[in-house]
PDB file of N, CA and C in Angstrom:
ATOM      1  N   UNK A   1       0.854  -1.176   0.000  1.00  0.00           N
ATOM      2  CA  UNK A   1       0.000   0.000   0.000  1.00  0.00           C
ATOM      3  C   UNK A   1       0.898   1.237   0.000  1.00  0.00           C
ATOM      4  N   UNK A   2       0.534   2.320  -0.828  1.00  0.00           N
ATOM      5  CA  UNK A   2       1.358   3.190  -1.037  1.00  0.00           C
ATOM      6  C   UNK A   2       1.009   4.230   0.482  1.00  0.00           C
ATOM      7  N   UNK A   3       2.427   4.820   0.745  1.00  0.00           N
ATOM      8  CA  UNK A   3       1.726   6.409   2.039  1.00  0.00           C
ATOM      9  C   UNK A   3       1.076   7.320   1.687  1.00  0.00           C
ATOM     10  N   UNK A   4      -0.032   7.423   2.555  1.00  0.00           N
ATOM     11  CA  UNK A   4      -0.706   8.226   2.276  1.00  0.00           C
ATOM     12  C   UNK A   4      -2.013   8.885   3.511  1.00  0.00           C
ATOM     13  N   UNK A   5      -2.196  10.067   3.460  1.00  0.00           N
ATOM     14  CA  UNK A   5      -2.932  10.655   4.821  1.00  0.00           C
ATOM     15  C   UNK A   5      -4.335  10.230   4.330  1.00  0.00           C
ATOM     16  N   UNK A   6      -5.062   9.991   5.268  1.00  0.00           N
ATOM     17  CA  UNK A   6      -6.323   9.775   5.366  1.00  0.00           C
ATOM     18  C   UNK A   6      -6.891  10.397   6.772  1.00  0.00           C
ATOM     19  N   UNK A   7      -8.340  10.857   6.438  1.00  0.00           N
ATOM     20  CA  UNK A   7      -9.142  11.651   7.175  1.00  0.00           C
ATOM     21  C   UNK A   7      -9.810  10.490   7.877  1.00  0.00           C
ATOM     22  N   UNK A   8      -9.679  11.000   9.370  1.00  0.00           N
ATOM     23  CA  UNK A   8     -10.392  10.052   9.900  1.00  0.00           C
ATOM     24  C   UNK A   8     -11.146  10.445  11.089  1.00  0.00           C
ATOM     25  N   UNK A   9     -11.304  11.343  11.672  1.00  0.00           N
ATOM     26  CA  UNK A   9     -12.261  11.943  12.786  1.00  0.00           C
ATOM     27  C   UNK A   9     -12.340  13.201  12.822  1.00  0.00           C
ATOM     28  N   UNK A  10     -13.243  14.432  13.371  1.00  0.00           N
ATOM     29  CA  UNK A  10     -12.815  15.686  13.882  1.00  0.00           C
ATOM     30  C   UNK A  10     -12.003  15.731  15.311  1.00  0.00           C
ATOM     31  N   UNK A  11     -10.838  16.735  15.338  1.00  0.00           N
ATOM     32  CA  UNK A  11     -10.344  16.581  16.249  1.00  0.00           C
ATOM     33  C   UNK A  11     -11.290  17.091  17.340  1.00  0.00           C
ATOM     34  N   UNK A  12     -12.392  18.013  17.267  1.00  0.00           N
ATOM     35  CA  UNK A  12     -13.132  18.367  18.467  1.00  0.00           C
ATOM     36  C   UNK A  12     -14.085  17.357  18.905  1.00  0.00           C
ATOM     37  N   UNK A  13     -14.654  16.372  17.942  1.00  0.00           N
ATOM     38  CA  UNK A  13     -15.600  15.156  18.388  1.00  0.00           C
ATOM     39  C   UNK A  13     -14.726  14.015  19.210  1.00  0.00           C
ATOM     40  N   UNK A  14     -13.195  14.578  19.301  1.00  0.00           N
ATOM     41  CA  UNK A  14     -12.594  13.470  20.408  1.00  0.00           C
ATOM     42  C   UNK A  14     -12.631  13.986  22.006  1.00  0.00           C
ATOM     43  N   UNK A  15     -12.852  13.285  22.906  1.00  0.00           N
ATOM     44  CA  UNK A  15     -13.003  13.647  24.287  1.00  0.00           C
ATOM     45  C   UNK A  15     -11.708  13.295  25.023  1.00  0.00           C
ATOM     46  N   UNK A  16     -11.691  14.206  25.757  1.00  0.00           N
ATOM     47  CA  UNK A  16      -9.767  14.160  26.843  1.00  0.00           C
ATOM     48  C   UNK A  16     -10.136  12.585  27.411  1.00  0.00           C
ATOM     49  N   UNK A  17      -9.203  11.661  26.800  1.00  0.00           N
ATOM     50  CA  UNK A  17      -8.704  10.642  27.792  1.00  0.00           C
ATOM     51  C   UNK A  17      -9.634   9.577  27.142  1.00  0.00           C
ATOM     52  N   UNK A  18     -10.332   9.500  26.120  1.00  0.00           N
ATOM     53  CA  UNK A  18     -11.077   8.916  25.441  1.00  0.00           C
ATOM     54  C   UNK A  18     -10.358   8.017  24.243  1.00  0.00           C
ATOM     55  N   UNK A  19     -11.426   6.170  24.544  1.00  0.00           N
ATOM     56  CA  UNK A  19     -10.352   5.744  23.155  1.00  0.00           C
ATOM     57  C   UNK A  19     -11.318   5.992  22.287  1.00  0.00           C
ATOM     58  N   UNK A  20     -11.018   6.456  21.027  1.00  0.00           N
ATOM     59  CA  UNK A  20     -11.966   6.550  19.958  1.00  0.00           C
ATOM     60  C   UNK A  20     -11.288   5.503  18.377  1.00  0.00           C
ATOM     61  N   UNK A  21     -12.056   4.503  18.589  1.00  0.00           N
ATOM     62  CA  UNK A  21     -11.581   3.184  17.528  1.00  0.00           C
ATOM     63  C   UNK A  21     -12.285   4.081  15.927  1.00  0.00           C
ATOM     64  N   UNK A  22     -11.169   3.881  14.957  1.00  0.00           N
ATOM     65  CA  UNK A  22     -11.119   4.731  14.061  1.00  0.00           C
ATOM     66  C   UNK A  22     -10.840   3.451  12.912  1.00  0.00           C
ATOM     67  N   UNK A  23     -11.244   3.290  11.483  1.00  0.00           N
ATOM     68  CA  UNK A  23     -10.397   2.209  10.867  1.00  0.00           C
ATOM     69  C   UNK A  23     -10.201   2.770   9.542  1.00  0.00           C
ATOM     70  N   UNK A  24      -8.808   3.577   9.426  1.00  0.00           N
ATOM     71  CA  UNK A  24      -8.712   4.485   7.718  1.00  0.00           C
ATOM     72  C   UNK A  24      -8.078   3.178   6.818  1.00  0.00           C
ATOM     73  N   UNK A  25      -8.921   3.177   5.765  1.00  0.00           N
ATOM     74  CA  UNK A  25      -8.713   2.219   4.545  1.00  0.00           C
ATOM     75  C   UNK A  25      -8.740   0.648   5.328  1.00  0.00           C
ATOM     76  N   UNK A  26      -9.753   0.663   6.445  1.00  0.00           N
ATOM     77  CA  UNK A  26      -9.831  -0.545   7.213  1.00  0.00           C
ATOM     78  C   UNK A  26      -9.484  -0.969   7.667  1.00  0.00           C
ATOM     79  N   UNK A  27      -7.739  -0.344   8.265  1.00  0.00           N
ATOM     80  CA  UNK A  27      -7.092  -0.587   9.609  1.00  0.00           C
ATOM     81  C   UNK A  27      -7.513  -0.213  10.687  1.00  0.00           C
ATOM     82  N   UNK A  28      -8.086  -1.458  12.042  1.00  0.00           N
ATOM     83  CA  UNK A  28      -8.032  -0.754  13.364  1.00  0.00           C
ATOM     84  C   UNK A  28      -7.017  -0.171  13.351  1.00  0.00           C
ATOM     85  N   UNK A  29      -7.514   1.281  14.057  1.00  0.00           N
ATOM     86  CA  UNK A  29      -6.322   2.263  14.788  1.00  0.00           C
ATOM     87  C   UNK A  29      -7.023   3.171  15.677  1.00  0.00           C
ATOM     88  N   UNK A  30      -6.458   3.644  16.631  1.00  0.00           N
ATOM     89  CA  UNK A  30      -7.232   4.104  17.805  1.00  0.00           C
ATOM     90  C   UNK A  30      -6.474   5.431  17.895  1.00  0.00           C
ATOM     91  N   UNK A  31      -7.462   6.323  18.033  1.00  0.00           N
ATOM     92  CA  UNK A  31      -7.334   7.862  18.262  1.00  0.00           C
ATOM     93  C   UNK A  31      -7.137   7.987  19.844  1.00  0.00           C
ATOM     94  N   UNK A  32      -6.319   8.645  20.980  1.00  0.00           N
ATOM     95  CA  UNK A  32      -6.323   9.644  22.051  1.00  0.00           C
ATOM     96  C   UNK A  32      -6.064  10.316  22.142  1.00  0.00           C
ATOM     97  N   UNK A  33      -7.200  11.149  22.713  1.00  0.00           N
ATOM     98  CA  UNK A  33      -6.674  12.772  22.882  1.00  0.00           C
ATOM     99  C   UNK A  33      -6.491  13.400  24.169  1.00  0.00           C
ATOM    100  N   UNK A  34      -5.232  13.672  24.693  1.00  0.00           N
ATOM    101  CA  UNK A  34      -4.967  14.228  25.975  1.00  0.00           C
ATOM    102  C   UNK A  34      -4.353  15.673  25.930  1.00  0.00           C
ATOM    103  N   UNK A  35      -5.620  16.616  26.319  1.00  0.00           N
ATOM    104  CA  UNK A  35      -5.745  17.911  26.093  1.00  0.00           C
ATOM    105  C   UNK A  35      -5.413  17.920  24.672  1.00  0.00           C
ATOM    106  N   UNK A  36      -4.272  19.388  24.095  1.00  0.00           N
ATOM    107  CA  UNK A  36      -4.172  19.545  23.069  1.00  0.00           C
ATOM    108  C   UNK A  36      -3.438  18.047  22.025  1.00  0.00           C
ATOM    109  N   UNK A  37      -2.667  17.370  22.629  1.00  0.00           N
ATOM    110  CA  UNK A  37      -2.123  16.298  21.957  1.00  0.00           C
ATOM    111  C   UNK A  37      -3.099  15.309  21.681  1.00  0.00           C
ATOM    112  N   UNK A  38      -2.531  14.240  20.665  1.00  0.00           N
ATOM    113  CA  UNK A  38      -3.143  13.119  19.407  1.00  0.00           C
ATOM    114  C   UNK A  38      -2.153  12.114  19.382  1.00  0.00           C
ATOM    115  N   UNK A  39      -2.825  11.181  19.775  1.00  0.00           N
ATOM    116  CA  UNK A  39      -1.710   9.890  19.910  1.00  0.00           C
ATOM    117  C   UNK A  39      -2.660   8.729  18.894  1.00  0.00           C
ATOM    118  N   UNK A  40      -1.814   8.011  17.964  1.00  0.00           N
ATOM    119  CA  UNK A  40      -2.487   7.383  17.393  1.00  0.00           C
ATOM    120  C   UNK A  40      -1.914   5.864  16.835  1.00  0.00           C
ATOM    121  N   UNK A  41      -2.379   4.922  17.584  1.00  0.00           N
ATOM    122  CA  UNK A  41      -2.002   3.695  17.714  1.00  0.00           C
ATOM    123  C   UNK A  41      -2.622   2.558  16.608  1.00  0.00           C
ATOM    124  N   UNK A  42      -2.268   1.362  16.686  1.00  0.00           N
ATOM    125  CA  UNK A  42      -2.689   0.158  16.386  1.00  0.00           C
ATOM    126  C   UNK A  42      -3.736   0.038  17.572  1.00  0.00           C
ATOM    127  N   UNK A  43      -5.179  -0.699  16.829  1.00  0.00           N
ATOM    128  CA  UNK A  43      -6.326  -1.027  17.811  1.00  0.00           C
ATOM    129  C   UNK A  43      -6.003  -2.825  18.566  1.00  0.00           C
ATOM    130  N   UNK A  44      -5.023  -3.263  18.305  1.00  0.00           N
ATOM    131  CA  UNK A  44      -4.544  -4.627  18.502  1.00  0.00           C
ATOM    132  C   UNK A  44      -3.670  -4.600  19.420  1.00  0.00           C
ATOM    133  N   UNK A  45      -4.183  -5.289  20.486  1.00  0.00           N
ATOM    134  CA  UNK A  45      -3.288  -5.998  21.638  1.00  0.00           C
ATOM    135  C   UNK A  45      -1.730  -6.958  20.792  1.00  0.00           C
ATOM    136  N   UNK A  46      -0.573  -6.567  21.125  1.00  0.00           N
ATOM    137  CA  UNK A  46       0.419  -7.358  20.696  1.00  0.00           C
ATOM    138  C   UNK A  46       0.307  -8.599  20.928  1.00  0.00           C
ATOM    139  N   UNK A  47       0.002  -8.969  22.032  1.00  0.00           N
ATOM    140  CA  UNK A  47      -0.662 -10.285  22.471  1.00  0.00           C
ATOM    141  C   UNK A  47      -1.383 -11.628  22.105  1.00  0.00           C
ATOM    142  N   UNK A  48      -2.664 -10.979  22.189  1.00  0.00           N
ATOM    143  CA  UNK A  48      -3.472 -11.845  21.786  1.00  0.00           C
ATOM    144  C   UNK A  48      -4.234 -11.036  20.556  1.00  0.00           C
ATOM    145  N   UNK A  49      -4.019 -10.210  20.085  1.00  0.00           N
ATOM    146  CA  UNK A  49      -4.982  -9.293  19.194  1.00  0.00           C
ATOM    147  C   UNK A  49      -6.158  -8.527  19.585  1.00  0.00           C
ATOM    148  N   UNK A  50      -6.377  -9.043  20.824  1.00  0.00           N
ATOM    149  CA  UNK A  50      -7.410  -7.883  21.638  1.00  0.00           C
ATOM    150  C   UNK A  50      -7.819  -6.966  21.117  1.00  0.00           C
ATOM    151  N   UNK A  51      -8.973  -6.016  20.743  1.00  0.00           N
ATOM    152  CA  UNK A  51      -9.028  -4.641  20.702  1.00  0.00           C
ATOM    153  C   UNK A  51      -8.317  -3.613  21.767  1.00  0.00           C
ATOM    154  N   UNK A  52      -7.904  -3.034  21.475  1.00  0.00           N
ATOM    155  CA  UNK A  52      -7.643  -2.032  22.686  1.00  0.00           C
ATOM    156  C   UNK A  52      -8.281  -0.567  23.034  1.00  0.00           C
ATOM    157  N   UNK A  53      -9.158  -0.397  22.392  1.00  0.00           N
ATOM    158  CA  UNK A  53      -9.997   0.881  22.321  1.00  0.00           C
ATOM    159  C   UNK A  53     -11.036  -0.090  23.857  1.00  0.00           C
ATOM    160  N   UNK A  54     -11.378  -1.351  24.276  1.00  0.00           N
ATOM    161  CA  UNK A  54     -12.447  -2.040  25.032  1.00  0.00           C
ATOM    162  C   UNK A  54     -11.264  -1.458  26.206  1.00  0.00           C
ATOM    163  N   UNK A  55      -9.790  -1.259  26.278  1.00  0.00           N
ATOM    164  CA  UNK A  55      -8.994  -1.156  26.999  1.00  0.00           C
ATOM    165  C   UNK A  55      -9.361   0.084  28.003  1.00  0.00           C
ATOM    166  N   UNK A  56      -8.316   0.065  29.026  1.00  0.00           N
ATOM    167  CA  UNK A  56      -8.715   1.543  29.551  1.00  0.00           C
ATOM    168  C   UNK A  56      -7.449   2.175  29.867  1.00  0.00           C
ATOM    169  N   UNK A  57      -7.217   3.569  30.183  1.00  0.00           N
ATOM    170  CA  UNK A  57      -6.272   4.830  29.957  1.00  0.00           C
ATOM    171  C   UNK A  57      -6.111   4.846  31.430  1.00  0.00           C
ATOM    172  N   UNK A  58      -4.691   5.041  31.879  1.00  0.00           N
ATOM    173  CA  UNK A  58      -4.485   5.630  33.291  1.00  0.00           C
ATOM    174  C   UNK A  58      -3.379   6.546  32.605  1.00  0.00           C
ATOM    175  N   UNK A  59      -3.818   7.664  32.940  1.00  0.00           N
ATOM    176  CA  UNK A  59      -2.005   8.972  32.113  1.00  0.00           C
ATOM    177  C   UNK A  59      -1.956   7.996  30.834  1.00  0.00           C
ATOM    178  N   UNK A  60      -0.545   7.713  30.685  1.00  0.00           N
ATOM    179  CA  UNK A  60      -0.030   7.858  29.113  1.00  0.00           C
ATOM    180  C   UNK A  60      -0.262   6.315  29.187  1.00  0.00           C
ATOM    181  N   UNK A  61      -0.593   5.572  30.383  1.00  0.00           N
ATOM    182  CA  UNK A  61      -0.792   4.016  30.078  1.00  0.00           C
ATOM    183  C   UNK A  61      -1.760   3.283  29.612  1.00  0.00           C
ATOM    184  N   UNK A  62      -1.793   2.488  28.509  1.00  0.00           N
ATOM    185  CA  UNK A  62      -3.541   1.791  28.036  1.00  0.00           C
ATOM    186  C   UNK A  62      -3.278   0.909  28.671  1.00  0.00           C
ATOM    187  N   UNK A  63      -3.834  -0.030  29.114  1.00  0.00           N
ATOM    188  CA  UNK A  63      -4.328  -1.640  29.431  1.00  0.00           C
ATOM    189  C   UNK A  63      -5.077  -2.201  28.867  1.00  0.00           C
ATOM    190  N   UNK A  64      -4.457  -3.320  27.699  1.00  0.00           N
ATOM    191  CA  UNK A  64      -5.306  -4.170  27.282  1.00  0.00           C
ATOM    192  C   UNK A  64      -6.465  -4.988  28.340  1.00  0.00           C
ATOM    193  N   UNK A  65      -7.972  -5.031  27.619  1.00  0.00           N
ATOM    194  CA  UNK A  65      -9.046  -5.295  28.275  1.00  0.00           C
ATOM    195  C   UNK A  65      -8.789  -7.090  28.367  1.00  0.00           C
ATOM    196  N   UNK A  66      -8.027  -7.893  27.660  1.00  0.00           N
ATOM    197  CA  UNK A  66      -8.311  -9.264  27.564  1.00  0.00           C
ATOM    198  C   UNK A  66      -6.729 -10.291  28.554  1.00  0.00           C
ATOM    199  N   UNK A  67      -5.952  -9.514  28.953  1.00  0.00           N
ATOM    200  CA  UNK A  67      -4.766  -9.747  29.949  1.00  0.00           C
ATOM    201  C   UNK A  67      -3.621  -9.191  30.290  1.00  0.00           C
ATOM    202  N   UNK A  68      -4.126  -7.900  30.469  1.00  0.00           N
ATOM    203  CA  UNK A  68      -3.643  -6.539  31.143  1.00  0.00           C
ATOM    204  C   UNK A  68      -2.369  -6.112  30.493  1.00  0.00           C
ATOM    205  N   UNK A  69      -1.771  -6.300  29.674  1.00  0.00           N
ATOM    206  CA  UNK A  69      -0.883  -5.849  28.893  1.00  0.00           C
ATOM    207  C   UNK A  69      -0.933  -4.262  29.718  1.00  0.00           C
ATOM    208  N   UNK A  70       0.310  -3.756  29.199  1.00  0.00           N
ATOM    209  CA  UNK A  70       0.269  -2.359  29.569  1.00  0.00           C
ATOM    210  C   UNK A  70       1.247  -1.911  28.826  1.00  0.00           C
ATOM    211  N   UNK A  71       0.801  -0.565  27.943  1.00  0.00           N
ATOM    212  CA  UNK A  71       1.650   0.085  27.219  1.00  0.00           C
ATOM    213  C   UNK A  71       1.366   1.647  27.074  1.00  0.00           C
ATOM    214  N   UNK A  72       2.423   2.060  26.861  1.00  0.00           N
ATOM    215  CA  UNK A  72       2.949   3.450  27.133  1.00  0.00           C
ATOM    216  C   UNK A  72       2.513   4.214  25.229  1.00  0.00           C
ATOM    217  N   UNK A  73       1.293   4.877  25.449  1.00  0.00           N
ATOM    218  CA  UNK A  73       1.033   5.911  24.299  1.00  0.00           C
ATOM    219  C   UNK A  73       1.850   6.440  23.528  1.00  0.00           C
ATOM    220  N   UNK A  74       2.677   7.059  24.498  1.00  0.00           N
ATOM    221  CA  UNK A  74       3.747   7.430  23.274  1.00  0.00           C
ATOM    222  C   UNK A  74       4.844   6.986  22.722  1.00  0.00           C
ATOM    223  N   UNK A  75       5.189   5.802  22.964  1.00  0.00           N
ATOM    224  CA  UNK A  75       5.693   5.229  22.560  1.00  0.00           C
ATOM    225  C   UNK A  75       5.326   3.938  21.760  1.00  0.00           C
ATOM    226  N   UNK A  76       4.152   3.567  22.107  1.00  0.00           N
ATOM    227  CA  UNK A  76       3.680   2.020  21.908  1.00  0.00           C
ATOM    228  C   UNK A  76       4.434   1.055  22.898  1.00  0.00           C
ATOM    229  N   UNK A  77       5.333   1.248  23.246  1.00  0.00           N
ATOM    230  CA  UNK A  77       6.210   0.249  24.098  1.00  0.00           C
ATOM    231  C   UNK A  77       5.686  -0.779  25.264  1.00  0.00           C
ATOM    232  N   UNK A  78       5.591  -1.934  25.483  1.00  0.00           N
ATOM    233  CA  UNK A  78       4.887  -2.452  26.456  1.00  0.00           C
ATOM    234  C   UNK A  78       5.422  -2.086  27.476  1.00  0.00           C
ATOM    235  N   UNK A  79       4.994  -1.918  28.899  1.00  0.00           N
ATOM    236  CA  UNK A  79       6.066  -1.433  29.786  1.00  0.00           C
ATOM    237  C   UNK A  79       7.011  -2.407  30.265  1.00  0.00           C
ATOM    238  N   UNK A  80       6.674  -3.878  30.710  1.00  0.00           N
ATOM    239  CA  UNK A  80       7.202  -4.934  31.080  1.00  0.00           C
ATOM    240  C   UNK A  80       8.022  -5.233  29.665  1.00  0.00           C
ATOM    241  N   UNK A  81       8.301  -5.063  28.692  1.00  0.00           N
ATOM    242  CA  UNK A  81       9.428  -5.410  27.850  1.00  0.00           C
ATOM    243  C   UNK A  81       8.885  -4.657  26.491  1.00  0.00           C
ATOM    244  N   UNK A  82       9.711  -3.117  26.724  1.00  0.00           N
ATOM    245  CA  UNK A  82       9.865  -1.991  25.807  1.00  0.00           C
ATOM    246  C   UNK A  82      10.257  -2.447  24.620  1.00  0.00           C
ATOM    247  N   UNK A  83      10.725  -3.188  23.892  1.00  0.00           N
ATOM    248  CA  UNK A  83      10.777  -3.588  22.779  1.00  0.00           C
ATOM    249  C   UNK A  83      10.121  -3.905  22.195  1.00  0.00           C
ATOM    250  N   UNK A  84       8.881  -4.433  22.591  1.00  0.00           N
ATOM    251  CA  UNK A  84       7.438  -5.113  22.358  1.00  0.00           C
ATOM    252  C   UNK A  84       6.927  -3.665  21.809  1.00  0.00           C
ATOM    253  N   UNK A  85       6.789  -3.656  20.633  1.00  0.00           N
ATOM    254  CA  UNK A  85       5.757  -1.991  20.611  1.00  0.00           C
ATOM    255  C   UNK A  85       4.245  -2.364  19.510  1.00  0.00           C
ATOM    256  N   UNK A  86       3.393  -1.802  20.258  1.00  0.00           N
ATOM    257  CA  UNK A  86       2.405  -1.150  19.412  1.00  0.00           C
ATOM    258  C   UNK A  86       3.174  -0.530  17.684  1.00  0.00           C
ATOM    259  N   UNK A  87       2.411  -0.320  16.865  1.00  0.00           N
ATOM    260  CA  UNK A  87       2.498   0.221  15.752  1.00  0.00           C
ATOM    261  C   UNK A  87       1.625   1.982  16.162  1.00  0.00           C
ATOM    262  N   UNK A  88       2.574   2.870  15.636  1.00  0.00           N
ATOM    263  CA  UNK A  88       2.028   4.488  16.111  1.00  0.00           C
ATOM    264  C   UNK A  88       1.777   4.587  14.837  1.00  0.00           C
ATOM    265  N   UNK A  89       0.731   5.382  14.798  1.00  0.00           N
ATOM    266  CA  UNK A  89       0.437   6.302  13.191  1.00  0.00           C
ATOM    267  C   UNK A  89       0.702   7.754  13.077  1.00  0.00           C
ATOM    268  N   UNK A  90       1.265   8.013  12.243  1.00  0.00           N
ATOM    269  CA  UNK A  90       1.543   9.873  12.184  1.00  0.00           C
ATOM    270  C   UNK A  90       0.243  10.733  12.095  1.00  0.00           C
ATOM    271  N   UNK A  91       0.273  11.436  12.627  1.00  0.00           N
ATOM    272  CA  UNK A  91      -1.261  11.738  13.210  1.00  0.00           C
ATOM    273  C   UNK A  91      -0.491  13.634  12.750  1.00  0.00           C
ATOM    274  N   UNK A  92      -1.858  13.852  12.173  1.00  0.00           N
ATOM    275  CA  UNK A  92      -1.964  15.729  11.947  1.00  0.00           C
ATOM    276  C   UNK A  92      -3.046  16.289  12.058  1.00  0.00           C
ATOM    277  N   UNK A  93      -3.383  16.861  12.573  1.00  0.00           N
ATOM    278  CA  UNK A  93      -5.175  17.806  12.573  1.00  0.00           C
ATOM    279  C   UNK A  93      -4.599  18.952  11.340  1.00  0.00           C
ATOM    280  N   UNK A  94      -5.910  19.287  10.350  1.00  0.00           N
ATOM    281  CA  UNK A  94      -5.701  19.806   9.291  1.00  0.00           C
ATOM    282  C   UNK A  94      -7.249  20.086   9.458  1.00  0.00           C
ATOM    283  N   UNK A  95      -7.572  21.734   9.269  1.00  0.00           N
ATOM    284  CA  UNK A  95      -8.758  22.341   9.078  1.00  0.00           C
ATOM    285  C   UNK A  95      -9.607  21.753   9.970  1.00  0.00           C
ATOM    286  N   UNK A  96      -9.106  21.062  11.312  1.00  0.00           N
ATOM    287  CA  UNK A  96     -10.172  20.640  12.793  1.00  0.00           C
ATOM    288  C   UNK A  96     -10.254  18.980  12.485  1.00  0.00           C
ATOM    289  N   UNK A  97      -9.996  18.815  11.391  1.00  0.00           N
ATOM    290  CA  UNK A  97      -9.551  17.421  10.591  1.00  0.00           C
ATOM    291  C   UNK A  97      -8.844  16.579  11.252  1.00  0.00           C
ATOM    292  N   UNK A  98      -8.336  15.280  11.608  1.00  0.00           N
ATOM    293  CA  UNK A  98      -7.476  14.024  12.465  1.00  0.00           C
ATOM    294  C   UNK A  98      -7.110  13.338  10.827  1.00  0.00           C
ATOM    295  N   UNK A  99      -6.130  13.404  10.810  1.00  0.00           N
ATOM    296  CA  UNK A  99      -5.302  12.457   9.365  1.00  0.00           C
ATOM    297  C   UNK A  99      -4.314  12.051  10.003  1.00  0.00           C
ATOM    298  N   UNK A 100      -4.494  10.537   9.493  1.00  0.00           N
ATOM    299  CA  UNK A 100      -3.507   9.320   9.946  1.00  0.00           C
ATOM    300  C   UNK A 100      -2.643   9.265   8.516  1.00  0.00           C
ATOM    301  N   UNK A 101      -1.475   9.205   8.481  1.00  0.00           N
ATOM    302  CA  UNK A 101      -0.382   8.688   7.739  1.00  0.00           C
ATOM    303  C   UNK A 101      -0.480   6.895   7.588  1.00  0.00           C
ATOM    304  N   UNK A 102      -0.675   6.399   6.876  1.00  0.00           N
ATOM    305  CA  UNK A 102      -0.674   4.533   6.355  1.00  0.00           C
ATOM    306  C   UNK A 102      -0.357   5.131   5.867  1.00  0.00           C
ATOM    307  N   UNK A 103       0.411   3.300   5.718  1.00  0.00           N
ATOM    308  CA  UNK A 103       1.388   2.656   4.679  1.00  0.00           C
ATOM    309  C   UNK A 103       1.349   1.377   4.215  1.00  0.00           C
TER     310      UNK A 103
END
């Protein structure tokens, strides 16, 4: 698949601390928005494939909903073994717009 931005939410219809499951060109990927920042992940537990939008947010940490995985937003990194990462998407607000970068 070639790179390319795709529109995928308004940034004001996202809520502080909220997962909002998003799928541009039919990839789960999960929108958070904490205050002005946009973090934008893979919707898949490294794990088991879990959703992780069913997950829940403490600060910058998600927890997978299906066996507590825990990983760090901005990085994707699991915390128990940082090498383990989530997939991040390049994320831009354009005209109040949320565009994810795929590839």
């Amino acid at each position: 698949m070639a790179e390319e931005w795709v529109e995928t939410a308004a940034f004001e219809a996202l809520k502080d601390g909220r997962l909002t499951p998003v799928f541009p060109k039919g990839l789960p990927a999960l929108l958070i928005r904490k205050g002005n920042d946009l973090y934008a992940l893979e919707n898949r537990c490294r794990h088991m494939g879990c959703p992780l939008a069913a997950g829940t947010l403490d600060g910058y940490t998600l927890q997978c909903p299906c066996h507590d995985w825990r990983f760090d937003i901005r990085d994707g990194g699991l915390l128990a073994a940082p090498e383990i990462k989530l997939k991040l998407y390049p994320a831009e607000v354009r005209g109040g717009k949320v565009f994810l970068r795929i590839s």
